[in-house]
C-alpha atoms as a PDB file:
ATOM      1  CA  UNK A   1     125.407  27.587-128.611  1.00  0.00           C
ATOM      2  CA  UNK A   2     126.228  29.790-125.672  1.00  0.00           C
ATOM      3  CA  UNK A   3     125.824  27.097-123.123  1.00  0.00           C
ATOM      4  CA  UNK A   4     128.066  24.930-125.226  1.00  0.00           C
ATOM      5  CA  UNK A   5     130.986  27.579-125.299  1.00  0.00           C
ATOM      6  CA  UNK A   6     130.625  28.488-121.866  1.00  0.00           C
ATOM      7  CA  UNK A   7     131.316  24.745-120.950  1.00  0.00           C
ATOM      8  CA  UNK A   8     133.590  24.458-123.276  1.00  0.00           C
ATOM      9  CA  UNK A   9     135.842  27.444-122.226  1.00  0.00           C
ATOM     10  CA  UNK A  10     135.271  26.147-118.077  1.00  0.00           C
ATOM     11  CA  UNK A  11     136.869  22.613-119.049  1.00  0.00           C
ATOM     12  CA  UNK A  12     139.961  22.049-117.244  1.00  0.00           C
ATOM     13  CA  UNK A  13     143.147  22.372-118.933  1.00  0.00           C
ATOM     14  CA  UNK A  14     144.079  18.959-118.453  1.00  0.00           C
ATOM     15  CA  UNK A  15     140.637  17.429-119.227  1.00  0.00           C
ATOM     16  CA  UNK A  16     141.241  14.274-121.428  1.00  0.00           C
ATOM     17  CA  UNK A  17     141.603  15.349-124.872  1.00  0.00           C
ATOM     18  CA  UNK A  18     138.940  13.443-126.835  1.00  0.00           C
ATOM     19  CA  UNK A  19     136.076  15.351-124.581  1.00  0.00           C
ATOM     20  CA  UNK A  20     137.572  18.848-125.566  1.00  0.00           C
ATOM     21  CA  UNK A  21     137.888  17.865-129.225  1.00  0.00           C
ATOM     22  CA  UNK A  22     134.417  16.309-129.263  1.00  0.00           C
ATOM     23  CA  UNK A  23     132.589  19.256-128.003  1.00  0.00           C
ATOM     24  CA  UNK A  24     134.756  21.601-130.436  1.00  0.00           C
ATOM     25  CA  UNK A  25     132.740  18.818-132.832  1.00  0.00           C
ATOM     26  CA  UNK A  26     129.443  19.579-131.650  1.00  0.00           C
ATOM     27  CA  UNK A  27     129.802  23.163-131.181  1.00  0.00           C
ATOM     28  CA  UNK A  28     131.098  23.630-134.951  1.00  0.00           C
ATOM     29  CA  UNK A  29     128.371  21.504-136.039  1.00  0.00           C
ATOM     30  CA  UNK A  30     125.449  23.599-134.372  1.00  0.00           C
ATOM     31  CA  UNK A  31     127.473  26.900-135.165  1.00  0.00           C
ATOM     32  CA  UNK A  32     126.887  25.616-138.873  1.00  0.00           C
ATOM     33  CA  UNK A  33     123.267  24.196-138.249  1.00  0.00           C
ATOM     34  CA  UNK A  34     122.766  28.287-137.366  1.00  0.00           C
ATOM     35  CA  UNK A  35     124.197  29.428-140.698  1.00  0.00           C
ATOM     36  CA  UNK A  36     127.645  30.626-139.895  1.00  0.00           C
ATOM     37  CA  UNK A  37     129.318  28.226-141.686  1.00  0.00           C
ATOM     38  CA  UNK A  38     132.826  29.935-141.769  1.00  0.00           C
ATOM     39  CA  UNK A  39     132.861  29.720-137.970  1.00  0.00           C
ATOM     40  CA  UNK A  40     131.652  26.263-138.187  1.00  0.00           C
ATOM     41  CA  UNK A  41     134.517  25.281-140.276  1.00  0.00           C
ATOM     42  CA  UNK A  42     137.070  27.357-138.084  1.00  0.00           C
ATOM     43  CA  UNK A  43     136.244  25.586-135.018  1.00  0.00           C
ATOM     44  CA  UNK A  44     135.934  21.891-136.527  1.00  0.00           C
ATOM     45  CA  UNK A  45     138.964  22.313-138.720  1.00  0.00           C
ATOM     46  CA  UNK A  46     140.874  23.074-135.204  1.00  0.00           C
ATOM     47  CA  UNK A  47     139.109  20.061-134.090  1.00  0.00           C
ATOM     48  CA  UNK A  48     140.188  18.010-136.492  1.00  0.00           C
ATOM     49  CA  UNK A  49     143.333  18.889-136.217  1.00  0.00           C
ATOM     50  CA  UNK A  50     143.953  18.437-132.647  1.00  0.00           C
ATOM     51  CA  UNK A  51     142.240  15.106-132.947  1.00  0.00           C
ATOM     52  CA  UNK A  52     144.627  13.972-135.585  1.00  0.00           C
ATOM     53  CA  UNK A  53     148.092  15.032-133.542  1.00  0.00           C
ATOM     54  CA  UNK A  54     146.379  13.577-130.223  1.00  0.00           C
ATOM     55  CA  UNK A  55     144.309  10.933-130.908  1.00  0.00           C
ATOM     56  CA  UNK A  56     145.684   9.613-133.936  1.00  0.00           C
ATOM     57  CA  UNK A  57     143.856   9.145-137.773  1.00  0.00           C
ATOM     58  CA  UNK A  58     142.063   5.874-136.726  1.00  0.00           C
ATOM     59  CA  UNK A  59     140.235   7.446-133.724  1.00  0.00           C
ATOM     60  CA  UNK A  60     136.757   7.435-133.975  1.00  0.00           C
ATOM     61  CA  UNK A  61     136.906  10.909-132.524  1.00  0.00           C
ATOM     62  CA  UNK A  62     139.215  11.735-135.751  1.00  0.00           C
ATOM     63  CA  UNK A  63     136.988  10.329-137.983  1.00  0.00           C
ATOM     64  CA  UNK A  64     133.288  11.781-136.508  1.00  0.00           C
ATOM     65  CA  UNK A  65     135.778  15.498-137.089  1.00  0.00           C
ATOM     66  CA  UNK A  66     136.507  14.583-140.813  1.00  0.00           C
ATOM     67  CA  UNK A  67     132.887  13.867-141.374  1.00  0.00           C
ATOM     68  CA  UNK A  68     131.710  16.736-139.851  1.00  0.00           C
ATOM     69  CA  UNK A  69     134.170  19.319-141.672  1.00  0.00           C
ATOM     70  CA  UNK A  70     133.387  17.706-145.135  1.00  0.00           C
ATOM     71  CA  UNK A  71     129.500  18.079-144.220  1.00  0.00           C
ATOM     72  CA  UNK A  72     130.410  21.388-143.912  1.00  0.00           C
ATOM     73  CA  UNK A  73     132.320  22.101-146.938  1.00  0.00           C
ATOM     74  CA  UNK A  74     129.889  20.470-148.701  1.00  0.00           C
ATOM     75  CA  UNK A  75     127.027  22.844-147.406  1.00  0.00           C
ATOM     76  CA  UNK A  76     129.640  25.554-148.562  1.00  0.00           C
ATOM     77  CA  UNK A  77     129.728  24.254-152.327  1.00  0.00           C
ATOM     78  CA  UNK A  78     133.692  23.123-151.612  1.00  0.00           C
ATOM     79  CA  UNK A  79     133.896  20.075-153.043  1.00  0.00           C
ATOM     80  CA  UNK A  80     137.200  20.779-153.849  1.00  0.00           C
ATOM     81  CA  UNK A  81     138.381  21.261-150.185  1.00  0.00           C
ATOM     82  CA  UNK A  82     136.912  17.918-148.908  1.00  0.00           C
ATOM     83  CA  UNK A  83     140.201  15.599-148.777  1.00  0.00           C
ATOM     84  CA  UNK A  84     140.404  12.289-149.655  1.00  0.00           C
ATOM     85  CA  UNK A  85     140.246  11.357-146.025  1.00  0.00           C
ATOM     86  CA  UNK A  86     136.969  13.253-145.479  1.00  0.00           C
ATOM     87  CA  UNK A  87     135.081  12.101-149.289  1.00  0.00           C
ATOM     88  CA  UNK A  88     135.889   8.236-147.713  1.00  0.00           C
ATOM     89  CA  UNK A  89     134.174   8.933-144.073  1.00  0.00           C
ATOM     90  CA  UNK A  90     131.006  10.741-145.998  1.00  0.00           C
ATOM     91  CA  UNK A  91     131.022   7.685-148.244  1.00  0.00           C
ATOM     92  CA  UNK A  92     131.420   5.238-145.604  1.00  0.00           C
ATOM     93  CA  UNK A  93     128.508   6.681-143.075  1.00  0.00           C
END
């Protein structure tokens, strides 16, 4: 989890911005494999986000973020947060 931060936080600020958003992705999904799921939601929720204004809804970047932040509302008993958008990419994988 460290390492991953660490490399995240050394990327260049104009490193292309599906490799920042992905390993925001992994980093939220390993944060939450350790049991801080709040964290894990912060950080892939930003991810998702970002990926949405930069890469667009149909990126598969965009859509491996939505799957990951309804795996983790679903871990969190939040049904009711998972969108539309994020119940159709749990259905569809």
């Amino acid at each position: 989890r460290e390492l991953m931060q660490a490399r995240l936080d050394r990327l260049p600020v104009d490193a292309k911005p599906a490799l920042r958003i992905c390993m925001q992705i992994y980093l939220g999904a390993a944060i939450g494999k350790q049991g801080d799921l709040p964290k894990a939601e912060a950080m892939v929720g930003k991810a998702y986000q970002d990926a949405q204004t930069q890469l667009g809804a149909d990126d598969d970047t965009t859509r491996n973020a939505a799957l990951n932040l309804a795996a983790i509302y679903s871990r969190q008993g939040q049904y009711d947060k998972r969108s539309e958008e994020h119940t159709s990419e749990l259905q569809s994988h």
